[in-house]
Protein backbone atom coordinates (compact mmCIF):
# COMPACT_ATOMS: atom_id res chain seq x y z
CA UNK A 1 0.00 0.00 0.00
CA UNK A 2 1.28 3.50 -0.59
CA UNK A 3 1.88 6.33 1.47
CA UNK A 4 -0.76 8.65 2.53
CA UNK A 5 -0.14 12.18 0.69
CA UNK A 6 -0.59 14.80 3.55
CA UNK A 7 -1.39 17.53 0.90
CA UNK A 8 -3.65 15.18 -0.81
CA UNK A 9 -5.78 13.87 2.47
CA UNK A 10 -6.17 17.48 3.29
CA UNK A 11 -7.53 18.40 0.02
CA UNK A 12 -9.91 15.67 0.16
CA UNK A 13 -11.10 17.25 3.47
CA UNK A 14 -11.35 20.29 2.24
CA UNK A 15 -13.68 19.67 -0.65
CA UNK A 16 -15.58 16.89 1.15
CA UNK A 17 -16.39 19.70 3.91
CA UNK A 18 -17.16 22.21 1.30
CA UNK A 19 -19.89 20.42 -0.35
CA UNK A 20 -20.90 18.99 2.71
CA UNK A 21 -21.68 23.49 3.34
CA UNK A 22 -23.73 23.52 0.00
CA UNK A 23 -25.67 20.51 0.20
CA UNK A 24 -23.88 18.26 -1.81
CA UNK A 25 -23.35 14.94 -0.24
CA UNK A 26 -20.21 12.60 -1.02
CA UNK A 27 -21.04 9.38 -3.28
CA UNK A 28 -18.04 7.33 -2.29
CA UNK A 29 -18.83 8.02 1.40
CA UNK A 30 -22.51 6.64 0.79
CA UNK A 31 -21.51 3.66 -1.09
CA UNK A 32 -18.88 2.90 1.83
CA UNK A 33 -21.71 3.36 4.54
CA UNK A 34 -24.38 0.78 2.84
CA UNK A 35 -21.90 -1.92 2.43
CA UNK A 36 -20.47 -2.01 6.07
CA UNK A 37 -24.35 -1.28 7.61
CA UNK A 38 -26.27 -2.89 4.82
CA UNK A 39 -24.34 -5.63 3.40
CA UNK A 40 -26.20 -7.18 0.60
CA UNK A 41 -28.25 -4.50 -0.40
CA UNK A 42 -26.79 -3.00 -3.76
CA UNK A 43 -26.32 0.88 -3.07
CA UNK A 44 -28.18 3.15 -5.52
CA UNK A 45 -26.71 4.42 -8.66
CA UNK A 46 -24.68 7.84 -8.55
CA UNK A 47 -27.69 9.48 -10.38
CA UNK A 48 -30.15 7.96 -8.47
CA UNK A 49 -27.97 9.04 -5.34
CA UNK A 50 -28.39 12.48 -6.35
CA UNK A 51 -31.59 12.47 -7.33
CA UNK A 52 -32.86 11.35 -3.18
CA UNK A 53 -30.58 13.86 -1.93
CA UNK A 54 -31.50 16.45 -4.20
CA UNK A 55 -35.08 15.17 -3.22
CA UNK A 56 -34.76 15.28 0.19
CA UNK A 57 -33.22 18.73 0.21
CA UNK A 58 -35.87 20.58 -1.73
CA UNK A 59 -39.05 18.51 -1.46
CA UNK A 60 -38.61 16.98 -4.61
CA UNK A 61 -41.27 13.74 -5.21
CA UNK A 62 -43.68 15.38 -2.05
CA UNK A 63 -45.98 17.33 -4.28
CA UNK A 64 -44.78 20.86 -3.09
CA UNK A 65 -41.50 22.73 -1.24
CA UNK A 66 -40.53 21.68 1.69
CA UNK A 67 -37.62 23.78 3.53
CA UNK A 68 -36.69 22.09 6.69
């Protein structure tokens, strides 16, 4: 295995916290979470991903807005 890049973790950080700020959830991070908690159950696909989050941020599928 190679050696962890200091500058490159960091980086990694910093975006992942940025669009964490502007709503935009991390894929990899999902994918990684449903097979160590749901093993067996195929994730969904990175546009379907987007699609529930984008969903679940602005109401999407509910019939109407929904802010909180």
């Amino acid at each position: 295995m190679g050696q962890s890049n200091p500058f490159a973790d960091f980086a990694r950080c910093l975006c992942d916290g940025a669009r964490l700020m502007v709503g935009v959830p991390n894929y990899d991070t999902y994918v990684e979470h449903v097979a160590r908690t749901h093993p067996g159950q195929p994730p969904m696909t990175r546009a379907e991903f987007f699609r529930n989050r984008q969903d679940a941020r602005y109401g999407g599928g509910s019939g109407g807005f929904r802010c909180c």
